[in-house]
N, C-alpha and C. Protein backbone atom coordinates (compact mmCIF):
# COMPACT_ATOMS: atom_id res chain seq x y z
N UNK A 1 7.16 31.61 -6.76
CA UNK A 1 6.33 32.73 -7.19
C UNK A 1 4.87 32.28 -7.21
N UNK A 2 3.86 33.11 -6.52
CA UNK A 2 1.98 33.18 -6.73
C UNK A 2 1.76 34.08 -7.59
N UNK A 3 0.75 33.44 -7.77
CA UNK A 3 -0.14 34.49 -8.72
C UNK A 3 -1.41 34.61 -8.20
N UNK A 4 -2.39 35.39 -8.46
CA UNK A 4 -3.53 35.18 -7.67
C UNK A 4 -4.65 34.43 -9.27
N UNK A 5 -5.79 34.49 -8.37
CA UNK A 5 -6.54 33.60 -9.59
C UNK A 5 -6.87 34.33 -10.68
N UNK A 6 -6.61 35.79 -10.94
CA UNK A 6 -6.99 36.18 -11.96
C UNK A 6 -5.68 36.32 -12.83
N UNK A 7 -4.42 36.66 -12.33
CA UNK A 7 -3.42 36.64 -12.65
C UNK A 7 -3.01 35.19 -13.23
N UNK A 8 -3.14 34.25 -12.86
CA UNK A 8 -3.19 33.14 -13.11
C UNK A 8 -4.21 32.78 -14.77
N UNK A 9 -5.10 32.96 -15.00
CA UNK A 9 -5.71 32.76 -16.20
C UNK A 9 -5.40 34.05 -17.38
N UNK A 10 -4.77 35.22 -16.55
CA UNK A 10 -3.95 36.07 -17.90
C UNK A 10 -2.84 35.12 -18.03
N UNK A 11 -1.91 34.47 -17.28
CA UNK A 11 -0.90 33.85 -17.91
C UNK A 11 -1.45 32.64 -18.75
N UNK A 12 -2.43 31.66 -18.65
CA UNK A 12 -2.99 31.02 -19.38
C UNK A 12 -3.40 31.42 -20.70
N UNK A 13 -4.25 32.72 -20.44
CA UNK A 13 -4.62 32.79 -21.63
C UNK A 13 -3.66 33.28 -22.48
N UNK A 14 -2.45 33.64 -22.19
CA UNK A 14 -1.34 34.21 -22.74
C UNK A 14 -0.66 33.15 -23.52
N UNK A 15 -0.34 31.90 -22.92
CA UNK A 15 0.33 30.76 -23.16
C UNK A 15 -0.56 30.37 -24.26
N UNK A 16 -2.06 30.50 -24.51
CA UNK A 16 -3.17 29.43 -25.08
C UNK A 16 -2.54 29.69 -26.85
N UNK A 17 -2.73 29.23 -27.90
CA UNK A 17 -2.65 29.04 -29.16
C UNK A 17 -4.10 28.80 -30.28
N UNK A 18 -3.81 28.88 -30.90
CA UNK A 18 -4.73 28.75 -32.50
C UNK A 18 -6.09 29.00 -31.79
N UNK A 19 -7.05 27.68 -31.83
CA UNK A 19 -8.45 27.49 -31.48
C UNK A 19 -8.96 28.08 -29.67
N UNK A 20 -7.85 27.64 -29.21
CA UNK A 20 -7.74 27.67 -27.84
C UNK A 20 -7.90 29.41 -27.40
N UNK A 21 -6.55 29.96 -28.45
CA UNK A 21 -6.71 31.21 -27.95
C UNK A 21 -7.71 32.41 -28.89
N UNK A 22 -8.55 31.78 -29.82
CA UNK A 22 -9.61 32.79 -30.15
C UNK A 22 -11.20 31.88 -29.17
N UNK A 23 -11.11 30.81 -28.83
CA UNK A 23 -11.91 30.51 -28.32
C UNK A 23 -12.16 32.03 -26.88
N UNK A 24 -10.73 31.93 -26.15
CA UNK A 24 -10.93 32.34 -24.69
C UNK A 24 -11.29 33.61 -25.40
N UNK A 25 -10.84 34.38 -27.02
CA UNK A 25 -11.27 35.95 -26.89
C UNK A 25 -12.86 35.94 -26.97
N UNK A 26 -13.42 34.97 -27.59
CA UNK A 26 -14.86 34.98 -27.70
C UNK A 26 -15.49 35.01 -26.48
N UNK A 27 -14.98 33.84 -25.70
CA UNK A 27 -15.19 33.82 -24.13
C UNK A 27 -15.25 34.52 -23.48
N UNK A 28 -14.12 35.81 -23.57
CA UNK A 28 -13.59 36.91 -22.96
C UNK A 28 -14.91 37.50 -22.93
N UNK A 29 -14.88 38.41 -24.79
CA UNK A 29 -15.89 39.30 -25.47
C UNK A 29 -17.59 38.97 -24.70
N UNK A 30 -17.93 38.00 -24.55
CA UNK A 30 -19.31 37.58 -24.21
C UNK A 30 -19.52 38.00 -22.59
N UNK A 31 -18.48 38.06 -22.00
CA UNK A 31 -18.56 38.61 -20.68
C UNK A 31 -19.37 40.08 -20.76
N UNK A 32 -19.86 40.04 -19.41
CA UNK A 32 -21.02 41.45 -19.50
C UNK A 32 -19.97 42.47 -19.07
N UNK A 33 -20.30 43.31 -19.51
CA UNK A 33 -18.90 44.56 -19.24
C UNK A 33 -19.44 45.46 -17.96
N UNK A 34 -17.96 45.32 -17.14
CA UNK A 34 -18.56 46.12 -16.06
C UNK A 34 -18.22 44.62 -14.76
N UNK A 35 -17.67 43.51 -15.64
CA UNK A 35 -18.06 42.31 -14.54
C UNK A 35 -16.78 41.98 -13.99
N UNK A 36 -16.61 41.70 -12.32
CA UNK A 36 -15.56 41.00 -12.07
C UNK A 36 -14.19 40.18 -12.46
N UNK A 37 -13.17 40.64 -12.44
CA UNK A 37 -12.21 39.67 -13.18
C UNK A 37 -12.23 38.26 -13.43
N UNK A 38 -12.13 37.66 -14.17
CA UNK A 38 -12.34 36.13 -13.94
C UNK A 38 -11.30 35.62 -13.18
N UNK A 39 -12.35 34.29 -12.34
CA UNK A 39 -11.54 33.88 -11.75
C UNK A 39 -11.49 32.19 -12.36
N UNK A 40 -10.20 31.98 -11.46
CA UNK A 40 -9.40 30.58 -12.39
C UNK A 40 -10.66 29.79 -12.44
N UNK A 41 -11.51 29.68 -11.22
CA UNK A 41 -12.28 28.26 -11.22
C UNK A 41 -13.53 28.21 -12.25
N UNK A 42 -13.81 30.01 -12.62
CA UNK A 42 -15.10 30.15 -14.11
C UNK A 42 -14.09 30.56 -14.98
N UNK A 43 -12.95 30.04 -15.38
CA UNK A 43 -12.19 29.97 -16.32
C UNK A 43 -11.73 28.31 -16.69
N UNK A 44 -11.41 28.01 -16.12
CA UNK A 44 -11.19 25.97 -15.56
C UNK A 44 -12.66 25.26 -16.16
N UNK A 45 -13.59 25.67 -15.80
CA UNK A 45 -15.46 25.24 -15.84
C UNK A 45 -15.41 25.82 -17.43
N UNK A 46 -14.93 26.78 -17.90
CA UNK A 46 -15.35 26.73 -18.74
C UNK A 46 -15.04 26.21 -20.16
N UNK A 47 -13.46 26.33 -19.52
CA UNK A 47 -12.60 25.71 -20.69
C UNK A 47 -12.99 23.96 -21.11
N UNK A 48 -13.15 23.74 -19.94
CA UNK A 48 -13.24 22.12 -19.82
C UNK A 48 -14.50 21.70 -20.29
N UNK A 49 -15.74 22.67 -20.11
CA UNK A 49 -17.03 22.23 -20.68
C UNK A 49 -16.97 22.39 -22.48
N UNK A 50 -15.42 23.47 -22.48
CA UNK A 50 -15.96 23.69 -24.57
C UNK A 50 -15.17 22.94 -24.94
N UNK A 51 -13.92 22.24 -24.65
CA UNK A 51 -12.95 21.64 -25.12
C UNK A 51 -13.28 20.23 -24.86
N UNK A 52 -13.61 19.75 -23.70
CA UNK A 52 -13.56 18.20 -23.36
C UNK A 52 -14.77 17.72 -23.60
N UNK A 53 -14.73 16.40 -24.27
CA UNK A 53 -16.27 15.75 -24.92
C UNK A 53 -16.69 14.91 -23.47
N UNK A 54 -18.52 14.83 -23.97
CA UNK A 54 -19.17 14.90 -22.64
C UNK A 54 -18.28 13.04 -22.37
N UNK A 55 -18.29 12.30 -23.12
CA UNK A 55 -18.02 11.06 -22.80
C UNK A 55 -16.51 11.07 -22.16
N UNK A 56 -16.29 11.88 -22.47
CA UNK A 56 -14.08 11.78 -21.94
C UNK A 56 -14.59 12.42 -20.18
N UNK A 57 -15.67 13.60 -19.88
CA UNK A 57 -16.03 13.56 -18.86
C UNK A 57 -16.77 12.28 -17.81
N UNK A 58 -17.64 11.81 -18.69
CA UNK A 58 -17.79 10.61 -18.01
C UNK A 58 -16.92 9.83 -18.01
N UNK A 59 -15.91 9.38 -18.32
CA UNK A 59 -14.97 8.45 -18.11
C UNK A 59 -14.29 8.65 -17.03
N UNK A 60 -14.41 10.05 -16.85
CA UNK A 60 -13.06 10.45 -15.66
C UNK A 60 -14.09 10.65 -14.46
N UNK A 61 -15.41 10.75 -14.59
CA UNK A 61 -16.17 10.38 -13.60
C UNK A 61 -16.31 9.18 -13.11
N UNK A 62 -16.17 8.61 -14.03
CA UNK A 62 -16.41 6.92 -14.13
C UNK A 62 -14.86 6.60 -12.45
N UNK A 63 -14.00 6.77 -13.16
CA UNK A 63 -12.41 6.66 -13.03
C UNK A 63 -12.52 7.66 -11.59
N UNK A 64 -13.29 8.38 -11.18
CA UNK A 64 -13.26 9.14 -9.74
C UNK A 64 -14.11 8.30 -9.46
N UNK A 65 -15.06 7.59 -9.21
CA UNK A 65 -16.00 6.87 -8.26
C UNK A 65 -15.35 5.62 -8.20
N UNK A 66 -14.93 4.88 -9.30
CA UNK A 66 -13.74 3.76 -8.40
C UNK A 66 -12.67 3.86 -8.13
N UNK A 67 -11.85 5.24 -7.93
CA UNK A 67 -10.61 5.58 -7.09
C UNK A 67 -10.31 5.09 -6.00
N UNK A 68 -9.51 4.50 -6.25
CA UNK A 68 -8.39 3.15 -5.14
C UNK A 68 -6.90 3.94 -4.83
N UNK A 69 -6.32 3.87 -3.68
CA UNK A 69 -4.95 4.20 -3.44
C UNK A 69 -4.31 3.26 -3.49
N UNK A 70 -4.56 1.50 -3.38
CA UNK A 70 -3.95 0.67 -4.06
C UNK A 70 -2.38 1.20 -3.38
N UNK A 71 -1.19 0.93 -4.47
CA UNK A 71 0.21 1.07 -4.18
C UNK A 71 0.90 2.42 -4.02
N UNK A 72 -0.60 3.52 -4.04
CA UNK A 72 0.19 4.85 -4.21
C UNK A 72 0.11 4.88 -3.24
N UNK A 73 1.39 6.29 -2.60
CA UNK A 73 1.00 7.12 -0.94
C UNK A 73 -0.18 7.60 -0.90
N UNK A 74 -0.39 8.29 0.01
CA UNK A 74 -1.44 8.70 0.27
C UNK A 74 -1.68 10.38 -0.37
N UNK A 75 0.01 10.92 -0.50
CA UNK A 75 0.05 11.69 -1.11
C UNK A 75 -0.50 11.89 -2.90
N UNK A 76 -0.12 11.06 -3.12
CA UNK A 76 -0.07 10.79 -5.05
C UNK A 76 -2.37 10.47 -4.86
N UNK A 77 -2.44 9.43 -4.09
CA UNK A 77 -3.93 8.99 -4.39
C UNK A 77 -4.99 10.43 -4.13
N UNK A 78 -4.36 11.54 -2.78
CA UNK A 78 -5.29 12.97 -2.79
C UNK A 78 -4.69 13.28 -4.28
N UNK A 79 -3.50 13.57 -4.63
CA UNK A 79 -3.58 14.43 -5.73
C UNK A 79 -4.71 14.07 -7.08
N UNK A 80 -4.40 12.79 -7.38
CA UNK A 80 -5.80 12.16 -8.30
C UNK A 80 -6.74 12.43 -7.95
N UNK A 81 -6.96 12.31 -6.30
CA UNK A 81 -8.60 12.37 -5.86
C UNK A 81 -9.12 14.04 -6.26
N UNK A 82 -8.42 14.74 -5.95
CA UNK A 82 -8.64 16.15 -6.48
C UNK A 82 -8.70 16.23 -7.18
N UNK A 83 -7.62 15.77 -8.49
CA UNK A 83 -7.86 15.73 -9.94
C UNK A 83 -9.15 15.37 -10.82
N UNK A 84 -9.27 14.35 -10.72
CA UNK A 84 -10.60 13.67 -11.10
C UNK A 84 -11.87 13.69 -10.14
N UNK A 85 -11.72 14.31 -8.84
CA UNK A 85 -13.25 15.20 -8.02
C UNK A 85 -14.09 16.24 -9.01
N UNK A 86 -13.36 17.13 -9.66
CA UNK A 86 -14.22 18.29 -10.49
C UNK A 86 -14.72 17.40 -11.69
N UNK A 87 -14.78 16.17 -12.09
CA UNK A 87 -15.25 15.18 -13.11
C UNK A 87 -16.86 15.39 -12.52
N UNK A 88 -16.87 15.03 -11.17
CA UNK A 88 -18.28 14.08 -10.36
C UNK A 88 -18.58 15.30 -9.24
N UNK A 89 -18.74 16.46 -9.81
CA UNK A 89 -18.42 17.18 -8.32
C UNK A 89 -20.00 16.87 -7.83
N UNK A 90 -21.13 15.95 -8.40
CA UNK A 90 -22.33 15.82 -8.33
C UNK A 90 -22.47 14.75 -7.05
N UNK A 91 -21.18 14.05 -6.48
CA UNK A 91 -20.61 12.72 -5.79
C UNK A 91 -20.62 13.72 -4.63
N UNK A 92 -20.46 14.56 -4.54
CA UNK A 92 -19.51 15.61 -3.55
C UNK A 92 -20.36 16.71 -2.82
N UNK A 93 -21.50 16.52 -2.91
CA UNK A 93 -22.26 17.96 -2.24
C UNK A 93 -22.05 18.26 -0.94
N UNK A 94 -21.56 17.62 -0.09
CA UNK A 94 -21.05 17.82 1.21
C UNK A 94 -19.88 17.48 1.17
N UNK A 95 -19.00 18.37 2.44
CA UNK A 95 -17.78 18.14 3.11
C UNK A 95 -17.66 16.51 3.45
N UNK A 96 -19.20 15.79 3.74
CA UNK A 96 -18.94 14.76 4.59
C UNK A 96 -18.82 13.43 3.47
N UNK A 97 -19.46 14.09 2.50
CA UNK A 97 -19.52 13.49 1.25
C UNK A 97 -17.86 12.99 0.73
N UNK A 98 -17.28 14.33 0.56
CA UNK A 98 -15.98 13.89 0.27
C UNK A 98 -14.62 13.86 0.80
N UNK A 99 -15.21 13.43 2.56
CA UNK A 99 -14.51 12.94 3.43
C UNK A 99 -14.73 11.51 3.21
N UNK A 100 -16.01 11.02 3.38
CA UNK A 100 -16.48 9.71 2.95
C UNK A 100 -16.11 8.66 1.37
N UNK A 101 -16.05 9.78 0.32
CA UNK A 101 -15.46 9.25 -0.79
C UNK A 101 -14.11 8.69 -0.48
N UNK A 102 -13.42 9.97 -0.15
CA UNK A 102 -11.66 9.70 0.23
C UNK A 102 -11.34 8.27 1.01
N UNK A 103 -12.03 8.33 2.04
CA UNK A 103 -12.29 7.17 3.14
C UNK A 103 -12.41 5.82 2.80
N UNK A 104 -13.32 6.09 1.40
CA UNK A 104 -13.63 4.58 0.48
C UNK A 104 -12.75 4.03 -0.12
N UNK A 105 -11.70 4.87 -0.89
CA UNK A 105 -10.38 4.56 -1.71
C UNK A 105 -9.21 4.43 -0.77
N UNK A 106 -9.32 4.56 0.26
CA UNK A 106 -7.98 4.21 1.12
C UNK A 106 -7.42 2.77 1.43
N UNK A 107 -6.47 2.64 1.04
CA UNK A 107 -5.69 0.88 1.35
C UNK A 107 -5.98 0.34 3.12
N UNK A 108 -5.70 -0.89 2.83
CA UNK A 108 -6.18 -0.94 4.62
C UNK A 108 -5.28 -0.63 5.34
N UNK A 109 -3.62 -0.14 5.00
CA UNK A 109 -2.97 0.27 5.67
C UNK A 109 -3.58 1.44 6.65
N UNK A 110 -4.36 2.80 5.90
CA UNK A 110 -4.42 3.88 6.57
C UNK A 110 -6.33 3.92 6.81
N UNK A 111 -7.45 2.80 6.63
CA UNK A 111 -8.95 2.80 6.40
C UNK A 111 -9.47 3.00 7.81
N UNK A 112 -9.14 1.91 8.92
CA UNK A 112 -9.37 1.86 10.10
C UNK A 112 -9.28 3.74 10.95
N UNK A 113 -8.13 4.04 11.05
CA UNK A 113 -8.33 5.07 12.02
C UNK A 113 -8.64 6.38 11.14
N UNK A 114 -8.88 6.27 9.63
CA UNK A 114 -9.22 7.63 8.99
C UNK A 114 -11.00 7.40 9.46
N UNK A 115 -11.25 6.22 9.08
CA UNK A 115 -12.64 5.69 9.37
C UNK A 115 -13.66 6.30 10.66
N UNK A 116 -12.32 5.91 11.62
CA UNK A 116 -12.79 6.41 13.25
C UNK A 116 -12.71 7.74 13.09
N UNK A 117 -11.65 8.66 12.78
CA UNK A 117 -11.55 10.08 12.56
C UNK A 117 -12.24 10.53 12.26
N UNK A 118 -13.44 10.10 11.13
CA UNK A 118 -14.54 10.63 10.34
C UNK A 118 -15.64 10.86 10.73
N UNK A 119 -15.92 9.77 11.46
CA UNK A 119 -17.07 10.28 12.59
C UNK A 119 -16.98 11.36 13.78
N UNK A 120 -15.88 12.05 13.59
CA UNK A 120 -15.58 13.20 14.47
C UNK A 120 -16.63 14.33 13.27
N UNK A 121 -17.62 15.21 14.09
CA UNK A 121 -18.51 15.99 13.21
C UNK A 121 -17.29 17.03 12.67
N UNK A 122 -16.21 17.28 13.16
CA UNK A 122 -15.98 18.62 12.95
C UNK A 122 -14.79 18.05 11.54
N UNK A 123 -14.57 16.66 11.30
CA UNK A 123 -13.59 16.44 10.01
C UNK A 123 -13.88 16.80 9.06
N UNK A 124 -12.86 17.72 8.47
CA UNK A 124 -12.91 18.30 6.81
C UNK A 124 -12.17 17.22 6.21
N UNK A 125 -12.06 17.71 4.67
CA UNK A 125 -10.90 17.04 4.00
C UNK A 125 -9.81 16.87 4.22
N UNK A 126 -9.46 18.49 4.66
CA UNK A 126 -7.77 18.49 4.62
C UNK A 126 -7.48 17.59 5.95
N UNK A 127 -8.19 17.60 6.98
CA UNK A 127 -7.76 16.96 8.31
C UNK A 127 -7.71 15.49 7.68
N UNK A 128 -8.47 14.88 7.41
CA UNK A 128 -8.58 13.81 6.67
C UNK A 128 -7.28 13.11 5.71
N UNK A 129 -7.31 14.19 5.11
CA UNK A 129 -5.92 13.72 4.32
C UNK A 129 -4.80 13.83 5.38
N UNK A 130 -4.50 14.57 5.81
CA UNK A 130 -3.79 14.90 6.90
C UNK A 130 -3.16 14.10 7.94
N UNK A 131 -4.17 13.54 8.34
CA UNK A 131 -4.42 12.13 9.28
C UNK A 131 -4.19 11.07 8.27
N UNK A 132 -4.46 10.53 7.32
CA UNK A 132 -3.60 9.71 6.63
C UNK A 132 -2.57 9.40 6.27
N UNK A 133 -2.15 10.81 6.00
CA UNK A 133 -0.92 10.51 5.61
C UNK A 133 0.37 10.05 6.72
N UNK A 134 0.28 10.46 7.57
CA UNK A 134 0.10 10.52 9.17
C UNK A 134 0.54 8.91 9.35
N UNK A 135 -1.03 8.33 9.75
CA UNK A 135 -1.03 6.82 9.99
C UNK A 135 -0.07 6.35 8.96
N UNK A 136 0.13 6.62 7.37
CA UNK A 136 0.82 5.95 6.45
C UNK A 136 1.95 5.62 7.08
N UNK A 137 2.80 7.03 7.63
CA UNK A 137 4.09 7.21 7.41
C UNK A 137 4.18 6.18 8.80
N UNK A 138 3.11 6.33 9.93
CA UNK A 138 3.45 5.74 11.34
C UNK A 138 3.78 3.67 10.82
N UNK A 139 2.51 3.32 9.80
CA UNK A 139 2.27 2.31 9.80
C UNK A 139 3.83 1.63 9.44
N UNK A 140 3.88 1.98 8.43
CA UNK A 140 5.05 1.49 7.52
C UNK A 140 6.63 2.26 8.02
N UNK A 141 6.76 3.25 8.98
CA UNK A 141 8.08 3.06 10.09
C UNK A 141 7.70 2.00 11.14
N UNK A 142 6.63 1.69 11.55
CA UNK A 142 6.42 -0.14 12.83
C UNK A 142 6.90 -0.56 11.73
N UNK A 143 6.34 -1.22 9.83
CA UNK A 143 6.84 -2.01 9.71
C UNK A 143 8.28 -2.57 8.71
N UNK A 144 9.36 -0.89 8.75
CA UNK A 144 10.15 -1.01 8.68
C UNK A 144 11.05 -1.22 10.18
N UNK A 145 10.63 -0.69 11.26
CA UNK A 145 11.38 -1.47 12.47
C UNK A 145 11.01 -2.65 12.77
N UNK A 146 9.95 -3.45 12.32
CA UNK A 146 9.67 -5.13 12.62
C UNK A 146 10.15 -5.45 11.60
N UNK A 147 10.98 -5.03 10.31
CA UNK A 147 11.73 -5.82 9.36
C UNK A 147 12.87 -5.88 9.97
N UNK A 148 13.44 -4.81 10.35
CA UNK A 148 15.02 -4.63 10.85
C UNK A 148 15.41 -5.55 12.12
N UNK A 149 14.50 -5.47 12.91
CA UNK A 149 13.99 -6.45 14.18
C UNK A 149 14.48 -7.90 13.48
N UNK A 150 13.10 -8.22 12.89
CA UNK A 150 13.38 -9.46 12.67
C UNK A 150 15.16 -9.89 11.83
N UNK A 151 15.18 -9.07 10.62
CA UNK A 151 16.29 -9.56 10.29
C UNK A 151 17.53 -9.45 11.26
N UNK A 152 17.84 -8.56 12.06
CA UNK A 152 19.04 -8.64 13.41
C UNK A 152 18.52 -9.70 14.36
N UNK A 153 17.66 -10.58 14.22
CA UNK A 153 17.51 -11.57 14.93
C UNK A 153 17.95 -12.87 14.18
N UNK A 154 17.62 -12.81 12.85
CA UNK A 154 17.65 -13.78 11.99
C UNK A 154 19.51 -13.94 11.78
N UNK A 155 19.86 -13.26 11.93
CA UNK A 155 21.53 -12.46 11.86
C UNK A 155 22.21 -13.27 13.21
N UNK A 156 21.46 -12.95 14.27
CA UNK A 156 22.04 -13.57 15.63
C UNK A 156 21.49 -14.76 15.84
N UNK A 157 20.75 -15.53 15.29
CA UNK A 157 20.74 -16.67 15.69
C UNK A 157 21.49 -17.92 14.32
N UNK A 158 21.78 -16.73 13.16
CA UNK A 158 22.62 -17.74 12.25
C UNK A 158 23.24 -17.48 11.78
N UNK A 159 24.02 -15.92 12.33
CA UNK A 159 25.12 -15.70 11.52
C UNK A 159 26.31 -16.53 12.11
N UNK A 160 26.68 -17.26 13.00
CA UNK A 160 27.80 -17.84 13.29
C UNK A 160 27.95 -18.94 12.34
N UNK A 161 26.63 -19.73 12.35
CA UNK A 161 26.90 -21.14 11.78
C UNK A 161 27.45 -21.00 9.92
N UNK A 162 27.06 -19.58 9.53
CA UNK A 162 27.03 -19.69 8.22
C UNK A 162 28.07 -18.17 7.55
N UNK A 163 28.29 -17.35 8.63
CA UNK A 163 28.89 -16.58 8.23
C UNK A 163 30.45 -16.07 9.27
N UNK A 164 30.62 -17.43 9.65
CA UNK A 164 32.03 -17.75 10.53
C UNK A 164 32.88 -18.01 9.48
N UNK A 165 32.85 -19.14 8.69
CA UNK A 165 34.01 -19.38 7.64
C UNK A 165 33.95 -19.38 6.16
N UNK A 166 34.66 -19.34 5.54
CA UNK A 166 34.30 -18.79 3.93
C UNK A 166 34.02 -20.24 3.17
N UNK A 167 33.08 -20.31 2.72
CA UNK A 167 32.23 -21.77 2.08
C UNK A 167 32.72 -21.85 0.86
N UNK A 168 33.15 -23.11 0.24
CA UNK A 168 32.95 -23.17 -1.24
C UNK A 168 32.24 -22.48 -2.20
N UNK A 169 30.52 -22.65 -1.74
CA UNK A 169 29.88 -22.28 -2.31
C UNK A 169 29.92 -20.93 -2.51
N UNK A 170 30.19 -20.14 -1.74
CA UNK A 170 30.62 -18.76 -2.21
C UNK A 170 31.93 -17.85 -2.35
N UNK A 171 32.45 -18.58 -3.21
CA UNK A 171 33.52 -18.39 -3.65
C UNK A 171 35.07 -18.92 -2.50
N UNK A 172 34.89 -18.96 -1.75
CA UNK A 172 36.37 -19.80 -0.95
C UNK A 172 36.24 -20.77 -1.04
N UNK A 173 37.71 -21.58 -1.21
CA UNK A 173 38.17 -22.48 -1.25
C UNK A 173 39.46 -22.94 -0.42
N UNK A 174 39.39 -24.30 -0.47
CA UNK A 174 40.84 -24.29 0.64
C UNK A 174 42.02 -24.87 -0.36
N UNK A 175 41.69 -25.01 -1.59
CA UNK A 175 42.98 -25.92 -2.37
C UNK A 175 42.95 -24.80 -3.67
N UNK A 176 43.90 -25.16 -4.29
CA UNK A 176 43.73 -24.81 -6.11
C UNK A 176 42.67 -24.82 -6.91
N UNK A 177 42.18 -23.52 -7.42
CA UNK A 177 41.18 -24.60 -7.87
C UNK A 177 40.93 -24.72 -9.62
N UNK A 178 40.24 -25.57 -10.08
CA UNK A 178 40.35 -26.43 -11.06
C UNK A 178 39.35 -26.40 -11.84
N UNK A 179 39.89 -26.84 -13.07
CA UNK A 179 38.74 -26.24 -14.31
C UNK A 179 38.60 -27.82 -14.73
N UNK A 180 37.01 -27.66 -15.48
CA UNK A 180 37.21 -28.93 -16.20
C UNK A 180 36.48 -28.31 -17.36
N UNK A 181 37.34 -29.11 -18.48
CA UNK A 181 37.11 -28.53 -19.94
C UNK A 181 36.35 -29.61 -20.85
């Protein structure tokens, strides 16, 4: 199920409680009458400027300008990058801007050809992400088939010597066997 963006902040404000929900009627009330429905994103801006302290904003600005993808996919690191983008949207005044941010936090698995991609004039974000995720999935199927590779090699050149007859050491034996107490 969608909702559209105005539909979307009646269910919000529906859900909201105590402070939250006489805040949005004040919010509401102050609107000039006669004006456009609100939409989610001057509903989002505004909630976040009366509720969240300026320092918890800088932190998460802080926390968007050294954004690393590190061990996440590439999937999980856009979702943060979006998340914590409306922190610094001051980082961001161009498309190329936050093609270039994204570009900075990428692991070296996927840096190289998002890098080259970027200098294409016509790259947005979404292509960007797009193309990463892309190279991710390409990089790491080469180097799940150069694991499998290597280990079916590692297999044929020693599975005879070591996995022909059943060893002591792992559990066979050729006699009775014997405890010592």
């Amino acid at each position: 199920m969608r909702a559209t963006e105005t539909e979307g902040v009646e269910l919000t404000a529906y859900r909201l409680k105590g402070v939250a929900y006489s805040w949005f009627e004040l919010w509401e009330d102050s609107r000039e009458e006669g004006s456009p429905p609100t939409r989610w994103k001057n509903f989002a801006d505004a909630f976040v400027d009366h509720f969240l302290l300026v320092e918890t904003k800088a932190a998460r600005a802080a926390e968007f300008e050294n954004l690393k993808q590190r061990s996440k996919s590439v999937g999980e690191y856009h979702m943060e990058f979006v998340c914590l983008s409306k922190y610094a949207i001051h980082m961001l005044p161009t498309m190329e801007a936050r093609v270039r941010q994204f570009i900075q936090g990428l692991s070296f698995l996927t840096i190289n050809k998002a890098s080259t991609a970027a200098l294409n004039s016509d790259m947005n974000y979404g292509k960007i992400v797009t193309l990463a995720q892309a190279t991710e999935n390409h990089k790491l199927k080469n180097m799940m088939e150069q694991e499998g590779s290597s280990k079916a090699r590692s297999r044929g050149n020693f599975g005879e010597s070591f996995g022909g007859e059943r060893s002591a050491f792992r559990g066979g034996s050729s006699g009775p066997s014997q405890s010592v107490a």
